[in-house]
Protein backbone atom coordinates (compact mmCIF):
# COMPACT_ATOMS: atom_id res chain seq x y z
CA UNK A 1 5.48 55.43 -21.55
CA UNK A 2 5.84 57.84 -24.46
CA UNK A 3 9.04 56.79 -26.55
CA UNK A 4 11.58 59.40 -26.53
CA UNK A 5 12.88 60.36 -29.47
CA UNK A 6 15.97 62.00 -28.32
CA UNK A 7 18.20 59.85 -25.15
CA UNK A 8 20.47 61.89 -23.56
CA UNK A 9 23.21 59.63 -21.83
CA UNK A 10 25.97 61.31 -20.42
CA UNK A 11 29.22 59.80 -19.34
CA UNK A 12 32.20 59.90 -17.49
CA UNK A 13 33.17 55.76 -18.66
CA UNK A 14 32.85 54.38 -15.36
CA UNK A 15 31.09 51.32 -15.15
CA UNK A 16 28.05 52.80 -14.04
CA UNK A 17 27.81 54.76 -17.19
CA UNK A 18 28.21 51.95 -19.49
CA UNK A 19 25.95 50.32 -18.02
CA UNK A 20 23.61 53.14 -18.23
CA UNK A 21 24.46 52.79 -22.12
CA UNK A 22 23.66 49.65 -22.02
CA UNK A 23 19.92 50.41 -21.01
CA UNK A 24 19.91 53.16 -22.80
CA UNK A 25 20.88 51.47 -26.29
CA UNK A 26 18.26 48.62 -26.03
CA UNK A 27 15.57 51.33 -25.36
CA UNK A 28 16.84 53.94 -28.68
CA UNK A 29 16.49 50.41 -30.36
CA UNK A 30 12.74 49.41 -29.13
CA UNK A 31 11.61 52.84 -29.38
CA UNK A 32 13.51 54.32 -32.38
CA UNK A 33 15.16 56.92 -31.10
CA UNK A 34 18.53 58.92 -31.44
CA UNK A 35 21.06 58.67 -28.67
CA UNK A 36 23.22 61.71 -27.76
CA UNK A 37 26.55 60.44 -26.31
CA UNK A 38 28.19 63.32 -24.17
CA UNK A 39 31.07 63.62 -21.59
CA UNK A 40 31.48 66.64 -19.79
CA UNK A 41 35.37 67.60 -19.06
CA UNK A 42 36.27 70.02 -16.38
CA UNK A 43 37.10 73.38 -17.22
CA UNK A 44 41.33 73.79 -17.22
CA UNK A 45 40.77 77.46 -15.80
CA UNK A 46 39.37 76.01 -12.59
CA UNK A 47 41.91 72.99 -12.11
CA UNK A 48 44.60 74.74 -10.13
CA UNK A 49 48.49 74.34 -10.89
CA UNK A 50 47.45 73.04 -14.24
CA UNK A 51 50.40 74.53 -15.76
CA UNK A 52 52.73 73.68 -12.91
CA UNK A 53 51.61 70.38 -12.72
CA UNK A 54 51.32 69.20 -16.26
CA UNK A 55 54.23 71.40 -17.81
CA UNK A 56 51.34 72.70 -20.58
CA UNK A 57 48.78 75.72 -20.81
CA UNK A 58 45.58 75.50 -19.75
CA UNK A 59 44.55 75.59 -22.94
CA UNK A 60 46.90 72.95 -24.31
CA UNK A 61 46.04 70.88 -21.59
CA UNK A 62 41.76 71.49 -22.11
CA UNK A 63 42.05 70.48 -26.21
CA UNK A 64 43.83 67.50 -24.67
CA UNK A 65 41.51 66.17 -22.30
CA UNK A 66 38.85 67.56 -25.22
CA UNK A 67 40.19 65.38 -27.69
CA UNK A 68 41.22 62.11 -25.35
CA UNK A 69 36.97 62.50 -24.70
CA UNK A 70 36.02 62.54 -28.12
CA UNK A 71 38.35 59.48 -28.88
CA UNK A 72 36.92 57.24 -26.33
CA UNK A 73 33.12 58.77 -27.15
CA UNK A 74 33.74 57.39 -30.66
CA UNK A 75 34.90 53.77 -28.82
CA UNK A 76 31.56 53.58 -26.84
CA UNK A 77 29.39 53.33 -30.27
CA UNK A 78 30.77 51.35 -32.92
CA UNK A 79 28.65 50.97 -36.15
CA UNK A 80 26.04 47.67 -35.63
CA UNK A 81 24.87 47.66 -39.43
CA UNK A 82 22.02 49.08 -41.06
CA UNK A 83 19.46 49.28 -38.69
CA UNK A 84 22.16 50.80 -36.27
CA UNK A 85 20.78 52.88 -33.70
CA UNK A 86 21.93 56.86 -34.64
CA UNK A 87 24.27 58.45 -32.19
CA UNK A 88 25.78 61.52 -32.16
CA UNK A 89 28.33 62.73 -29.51
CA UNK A 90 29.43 65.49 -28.24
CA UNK A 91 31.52 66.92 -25.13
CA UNK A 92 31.03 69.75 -23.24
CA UNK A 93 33.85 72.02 -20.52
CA UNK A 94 32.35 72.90 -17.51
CA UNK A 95 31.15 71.21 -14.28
CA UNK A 96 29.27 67.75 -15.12
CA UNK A 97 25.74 68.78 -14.16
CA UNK A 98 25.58 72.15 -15.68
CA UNK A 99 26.70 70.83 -18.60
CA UNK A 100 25.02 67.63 -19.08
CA UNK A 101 21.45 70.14 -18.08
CA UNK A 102 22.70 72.62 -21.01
CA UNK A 103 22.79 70.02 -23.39
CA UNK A 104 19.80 68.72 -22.61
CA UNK A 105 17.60 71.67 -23.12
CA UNK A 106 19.99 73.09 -26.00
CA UNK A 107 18.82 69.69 -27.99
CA UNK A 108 15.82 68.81 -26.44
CA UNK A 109 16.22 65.33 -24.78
CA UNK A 110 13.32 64.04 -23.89
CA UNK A 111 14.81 61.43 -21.76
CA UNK A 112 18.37 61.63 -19.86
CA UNK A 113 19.83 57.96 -18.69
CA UNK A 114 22.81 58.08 -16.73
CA UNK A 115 24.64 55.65 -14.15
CA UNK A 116 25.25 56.66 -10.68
CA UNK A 117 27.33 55.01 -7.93
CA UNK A 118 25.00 55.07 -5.25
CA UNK A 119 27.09 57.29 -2.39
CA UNK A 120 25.58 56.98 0.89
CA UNK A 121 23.49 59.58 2.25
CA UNK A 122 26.49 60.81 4.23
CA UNK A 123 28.51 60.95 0.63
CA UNK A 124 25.84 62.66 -0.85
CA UNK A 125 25.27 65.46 2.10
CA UNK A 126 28.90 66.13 2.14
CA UNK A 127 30.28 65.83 -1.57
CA UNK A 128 26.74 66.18 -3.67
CA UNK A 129 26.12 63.89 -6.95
CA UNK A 130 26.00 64.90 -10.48
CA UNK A 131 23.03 62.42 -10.66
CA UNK A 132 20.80 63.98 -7.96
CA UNK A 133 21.49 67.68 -9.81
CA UNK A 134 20.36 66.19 -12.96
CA UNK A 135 17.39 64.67 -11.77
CA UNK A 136 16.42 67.45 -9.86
CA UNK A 137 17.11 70.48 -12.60
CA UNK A 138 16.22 68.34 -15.67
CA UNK A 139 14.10 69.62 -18.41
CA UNK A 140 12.80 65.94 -18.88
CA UNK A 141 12.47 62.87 -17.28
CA UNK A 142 16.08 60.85 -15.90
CA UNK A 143 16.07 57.10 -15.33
CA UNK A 144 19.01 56.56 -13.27
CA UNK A 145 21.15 53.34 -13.23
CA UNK A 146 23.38 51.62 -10.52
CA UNK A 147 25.15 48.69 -10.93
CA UNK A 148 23.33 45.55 -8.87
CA UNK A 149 26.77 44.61 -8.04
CA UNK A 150 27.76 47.04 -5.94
CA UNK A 151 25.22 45.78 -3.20
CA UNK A 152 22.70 48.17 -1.46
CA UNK A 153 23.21 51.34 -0.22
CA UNK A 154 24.46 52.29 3.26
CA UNK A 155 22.53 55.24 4.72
C-alpha cells in the first residue's frame, strides 16, 4: 500500500463514522499523514417549510446547523500531545456525496475512509447510499467501514 498523505473521513457522527475514525486515526498515525475531518449539512434552500417549521430563515437556520457541525467536528479530535496526528476540519452545504467528492478533489485526498450502515440491497435500490456514490465517483481510493455489530447483511 502507498501511505496516503492526505485521509479524507467524512462524517455524519453515527456510529459507523466514528468508527470509521477510529481506523482512520490509527492509519494517519502509522503512515504519517493529515486527516481532513468533514461533515456535510444539507442545504436549508432544499429542506422544505424550513421557515414554517423552525420559526427562523433559511439562512439563520443553515449558520445554525453550520455552526452545531463545526462544534461537534472540534469534539471528534481532541489534542493527543506532540506527536498528535494533524487534523483539520471542515464542513460543507450540499447533498453528502457531492460534497464529500468536492472536497476530496478540491484538497487532494488520496484516501477517503468513511462508515456505512450496510442497507440491504433492497435499501440500497430504493433509497441509494452516500457510501456507494463515493466509492463509485471518487478521485481516490475509499475503504469503507461497517460496524461488526450490526450482523451481516440481508440481501
Amino acid at each position: 500500500m502507498i501511505p496516503p498523505k492526505t485521509i479524507l473521513v467524512p462524517t455524519d457522527f453515527s456510529d459507523a463514522s466514528g468508527l470509521a475514525l477510529t481506523y482512520a486515526r490509527d492509519l494517519a498515525r502509522r503512515c504519517g499523514s493529515t486527516l481532513h475531518l468533514l461533515h456535510v449539512v444539507t442545504d436549508a434552500d432544499v429542506s422544505p417549510g424550513t421557515e414554517a417549521l423552525w420559526g427562523f430563515s433559511e439562512t439563520e437556520v443553515q449558520h445554525r446547523w453550520v455552526d452545531e457541525a463545526k462544534a461537534k467536528l472540534a469534539g471528534l479530535c481532541p489534542a493527543e500531545g506532540e506527536e498528535a496526528t494533524p487534523v483539520r476540519t471542515a464542513v460543507e452545504i450540499g447533498p453528502p456525496a457531492d460534497g464529500i467528492l468536492r472536497y476530496a478533489g478540491e484538497h487532494r485526498a488520496e484516501l477517503i475512509v468513511m462508515g456505512t450502515r450496510g442497507r440491504g440491497a433492497m435499501g440500497q435500490l430504493l433509497l441509494g447510499s452516500v457510501a456507494a456514490e463515493v466509492v463509485r465517483r471518487a478521485p481516490c481510493p475509499v475503504l469503507t467501514v461497517r460496524d461488526p455489530d450490526r450482523g451481516p447483511e440481508n440481501p
